[in-house]
N, C-alpha and C. Protein backbone atom coordinates (compact mmCIF):
# COMPACT_ATOMS: atom_id res chain seq x y z
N UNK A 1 10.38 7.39 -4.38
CA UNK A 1 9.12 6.85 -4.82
C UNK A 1 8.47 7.88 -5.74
N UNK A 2 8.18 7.38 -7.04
CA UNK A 2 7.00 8.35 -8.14
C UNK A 2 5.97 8.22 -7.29
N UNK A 3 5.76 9.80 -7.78
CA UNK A 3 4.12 10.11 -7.45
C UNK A 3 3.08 9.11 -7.71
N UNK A 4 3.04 8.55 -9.59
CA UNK A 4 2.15 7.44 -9.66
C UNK A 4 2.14 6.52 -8.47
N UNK A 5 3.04 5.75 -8.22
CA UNK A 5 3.06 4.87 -7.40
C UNK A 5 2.80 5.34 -5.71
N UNK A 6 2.82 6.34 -5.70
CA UNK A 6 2.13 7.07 -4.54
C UNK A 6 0.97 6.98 -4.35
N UNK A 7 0.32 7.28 -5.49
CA UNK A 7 -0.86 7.32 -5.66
C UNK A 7 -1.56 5.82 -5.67
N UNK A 8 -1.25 5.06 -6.88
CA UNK A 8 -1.69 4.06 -6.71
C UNK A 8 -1.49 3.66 -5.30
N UNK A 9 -0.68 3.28 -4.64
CA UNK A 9 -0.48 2.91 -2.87
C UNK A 9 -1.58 3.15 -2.28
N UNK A 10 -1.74 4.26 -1.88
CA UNK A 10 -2.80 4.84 -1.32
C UNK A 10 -4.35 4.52 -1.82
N UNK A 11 -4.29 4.63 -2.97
CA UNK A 11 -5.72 4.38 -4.04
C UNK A 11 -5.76 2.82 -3.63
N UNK A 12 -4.82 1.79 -3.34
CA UNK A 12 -5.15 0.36 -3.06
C UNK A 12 -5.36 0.22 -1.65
N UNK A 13 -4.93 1.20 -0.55
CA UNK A 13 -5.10 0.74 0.65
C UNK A 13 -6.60 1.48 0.82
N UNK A 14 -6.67 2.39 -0.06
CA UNK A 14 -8.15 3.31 0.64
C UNK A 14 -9.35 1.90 0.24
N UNK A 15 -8.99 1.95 -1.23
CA UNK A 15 -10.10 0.99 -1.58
C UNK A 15 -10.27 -0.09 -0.86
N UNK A 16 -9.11 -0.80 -0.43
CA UNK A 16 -8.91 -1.91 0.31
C UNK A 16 -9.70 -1.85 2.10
N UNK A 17 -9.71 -0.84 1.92
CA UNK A 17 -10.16 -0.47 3.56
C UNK A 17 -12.01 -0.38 2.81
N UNK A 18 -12.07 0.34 2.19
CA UNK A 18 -13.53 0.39 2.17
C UNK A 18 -14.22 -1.17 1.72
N UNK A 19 -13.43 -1.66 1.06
CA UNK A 19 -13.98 -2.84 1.03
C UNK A 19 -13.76 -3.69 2.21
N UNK A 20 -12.83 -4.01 2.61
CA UNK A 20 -13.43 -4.62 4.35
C UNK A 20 -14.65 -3.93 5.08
N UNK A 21 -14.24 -2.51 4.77
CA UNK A 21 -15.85 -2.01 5.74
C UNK A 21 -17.27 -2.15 5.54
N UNK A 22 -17.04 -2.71 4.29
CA UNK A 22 -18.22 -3.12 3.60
C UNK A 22 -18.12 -4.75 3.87
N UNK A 23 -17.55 -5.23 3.65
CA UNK A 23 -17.78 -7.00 3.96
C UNK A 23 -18.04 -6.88 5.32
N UNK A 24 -17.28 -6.31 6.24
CA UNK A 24 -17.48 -5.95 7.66
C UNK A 24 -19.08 -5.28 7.95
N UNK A 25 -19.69 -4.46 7.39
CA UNK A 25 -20.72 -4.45 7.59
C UNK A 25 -22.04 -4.87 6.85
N UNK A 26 -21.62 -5.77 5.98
CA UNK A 26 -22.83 -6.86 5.32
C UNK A 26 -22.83 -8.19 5.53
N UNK A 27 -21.25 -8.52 6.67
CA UNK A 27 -20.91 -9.72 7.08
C UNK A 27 -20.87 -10.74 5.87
N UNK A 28 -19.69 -10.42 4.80
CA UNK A 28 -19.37 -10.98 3.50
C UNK A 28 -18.09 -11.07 3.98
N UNK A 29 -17.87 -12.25 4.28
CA UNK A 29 -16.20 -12.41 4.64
C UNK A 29 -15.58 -12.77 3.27
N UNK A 30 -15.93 -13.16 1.90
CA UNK A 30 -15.23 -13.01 0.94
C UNK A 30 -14.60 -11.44 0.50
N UNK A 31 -15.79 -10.74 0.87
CA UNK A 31 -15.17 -9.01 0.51
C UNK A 31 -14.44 -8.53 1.41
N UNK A 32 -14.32 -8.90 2.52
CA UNK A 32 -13.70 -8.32 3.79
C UNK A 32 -12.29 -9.08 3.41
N UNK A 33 -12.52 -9.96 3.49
CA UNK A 33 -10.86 -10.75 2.80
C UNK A 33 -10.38 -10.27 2.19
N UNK A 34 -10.41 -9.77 0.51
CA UNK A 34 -10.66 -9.10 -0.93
C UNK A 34 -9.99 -7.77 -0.06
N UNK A 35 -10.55 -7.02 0.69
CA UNK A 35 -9.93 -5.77 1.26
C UNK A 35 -8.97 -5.83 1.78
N UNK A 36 -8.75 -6.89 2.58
CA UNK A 36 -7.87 -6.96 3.62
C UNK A 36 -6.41 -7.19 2.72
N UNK A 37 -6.59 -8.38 1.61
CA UNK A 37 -5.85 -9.12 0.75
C UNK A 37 -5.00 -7.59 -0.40
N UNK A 38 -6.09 -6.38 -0.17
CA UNK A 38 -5.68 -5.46 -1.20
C UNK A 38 -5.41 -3.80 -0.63
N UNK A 39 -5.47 -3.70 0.67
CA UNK A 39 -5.32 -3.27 1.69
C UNK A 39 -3.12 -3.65 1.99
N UNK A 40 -3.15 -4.85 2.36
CA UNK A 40 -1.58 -5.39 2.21
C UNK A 40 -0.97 -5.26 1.59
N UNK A 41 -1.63 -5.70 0.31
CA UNK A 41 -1.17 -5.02 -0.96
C UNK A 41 -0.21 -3.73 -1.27
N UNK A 42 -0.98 -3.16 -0.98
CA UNK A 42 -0.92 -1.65 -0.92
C UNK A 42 0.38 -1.06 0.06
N UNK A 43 -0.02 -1.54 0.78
CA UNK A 43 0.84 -1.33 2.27
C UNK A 43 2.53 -2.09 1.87
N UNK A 44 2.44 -3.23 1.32
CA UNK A 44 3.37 -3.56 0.88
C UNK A 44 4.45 -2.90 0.03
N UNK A 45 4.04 -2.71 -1.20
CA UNK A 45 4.70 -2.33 -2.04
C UNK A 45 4.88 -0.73 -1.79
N UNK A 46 4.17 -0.31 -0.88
CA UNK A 46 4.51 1.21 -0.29
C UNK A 46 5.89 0.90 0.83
N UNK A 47 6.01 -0.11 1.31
CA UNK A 47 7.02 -0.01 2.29
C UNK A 47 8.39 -0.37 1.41
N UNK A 48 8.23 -1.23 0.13
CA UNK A 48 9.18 -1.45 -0.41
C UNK A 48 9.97 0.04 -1.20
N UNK A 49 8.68 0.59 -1.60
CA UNK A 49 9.19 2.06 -2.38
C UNK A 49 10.23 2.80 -1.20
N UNK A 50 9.73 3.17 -0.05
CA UNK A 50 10.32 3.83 1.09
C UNK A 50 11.60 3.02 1.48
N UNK A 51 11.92 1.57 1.17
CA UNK A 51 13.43 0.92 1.42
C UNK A 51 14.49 1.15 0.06
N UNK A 52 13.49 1.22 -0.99
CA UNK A 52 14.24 1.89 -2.11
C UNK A 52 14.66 3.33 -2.46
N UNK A 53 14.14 4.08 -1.87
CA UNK A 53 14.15 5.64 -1.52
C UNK A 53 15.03 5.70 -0.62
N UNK A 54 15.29 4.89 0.55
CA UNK A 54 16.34 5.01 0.97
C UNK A 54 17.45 4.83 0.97
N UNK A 55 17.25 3.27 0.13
CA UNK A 55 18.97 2.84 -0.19
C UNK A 55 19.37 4.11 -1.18
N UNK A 56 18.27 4.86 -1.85
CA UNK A 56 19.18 5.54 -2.95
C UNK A 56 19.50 6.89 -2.17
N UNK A 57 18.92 7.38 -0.60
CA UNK A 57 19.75 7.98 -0.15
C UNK A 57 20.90 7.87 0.62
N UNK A 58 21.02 6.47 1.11
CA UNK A 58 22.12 5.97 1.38
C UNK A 58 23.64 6.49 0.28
N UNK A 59 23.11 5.67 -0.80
CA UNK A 59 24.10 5.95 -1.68
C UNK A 59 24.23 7.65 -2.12
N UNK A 60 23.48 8.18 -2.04
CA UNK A 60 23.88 9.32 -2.24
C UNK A 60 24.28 10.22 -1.21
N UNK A 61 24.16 9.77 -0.26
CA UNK A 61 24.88 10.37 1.16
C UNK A 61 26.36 9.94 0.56
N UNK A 62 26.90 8.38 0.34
CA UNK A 62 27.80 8.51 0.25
C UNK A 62 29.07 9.09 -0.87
N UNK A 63 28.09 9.46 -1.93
CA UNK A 63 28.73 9.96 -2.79
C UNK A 63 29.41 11.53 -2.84
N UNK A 64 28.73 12.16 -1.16
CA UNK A 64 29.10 12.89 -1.06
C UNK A 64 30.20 13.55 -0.26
């Protein structure tokens, strides 16, 4: 996984969290959604980087 995309990850789940905590505490279930929706997001495409990081240590385990 690039750093960018590290970053961004994190930069979408943080934001994503503060915005639920904010719909969560102004009781705006459109923003709390919006967080939650970008929060997953985040979380997502971070778990995909970490299955791709691995297949490529897979393969490079076996190349050795």
């Amino acid at each position: 996984m690039g750093l960018d995309d590290k970053i961004r990850n994190a930069a979408d789940k943080a934001v994503g969290s503060a915005k639920e905590a904010v719909g969560d505490a102004t009781d705006n279930r459109d923003l709390r959604a919006e967080g939650r929706v970008q929060k997953t997001a985040g979380s997502t495409r971070q778990a995909g980087e970490h299955l791709k990081d691995a297949a490529r240590d897979v393969g490079d385990g076996l190349k050795s």
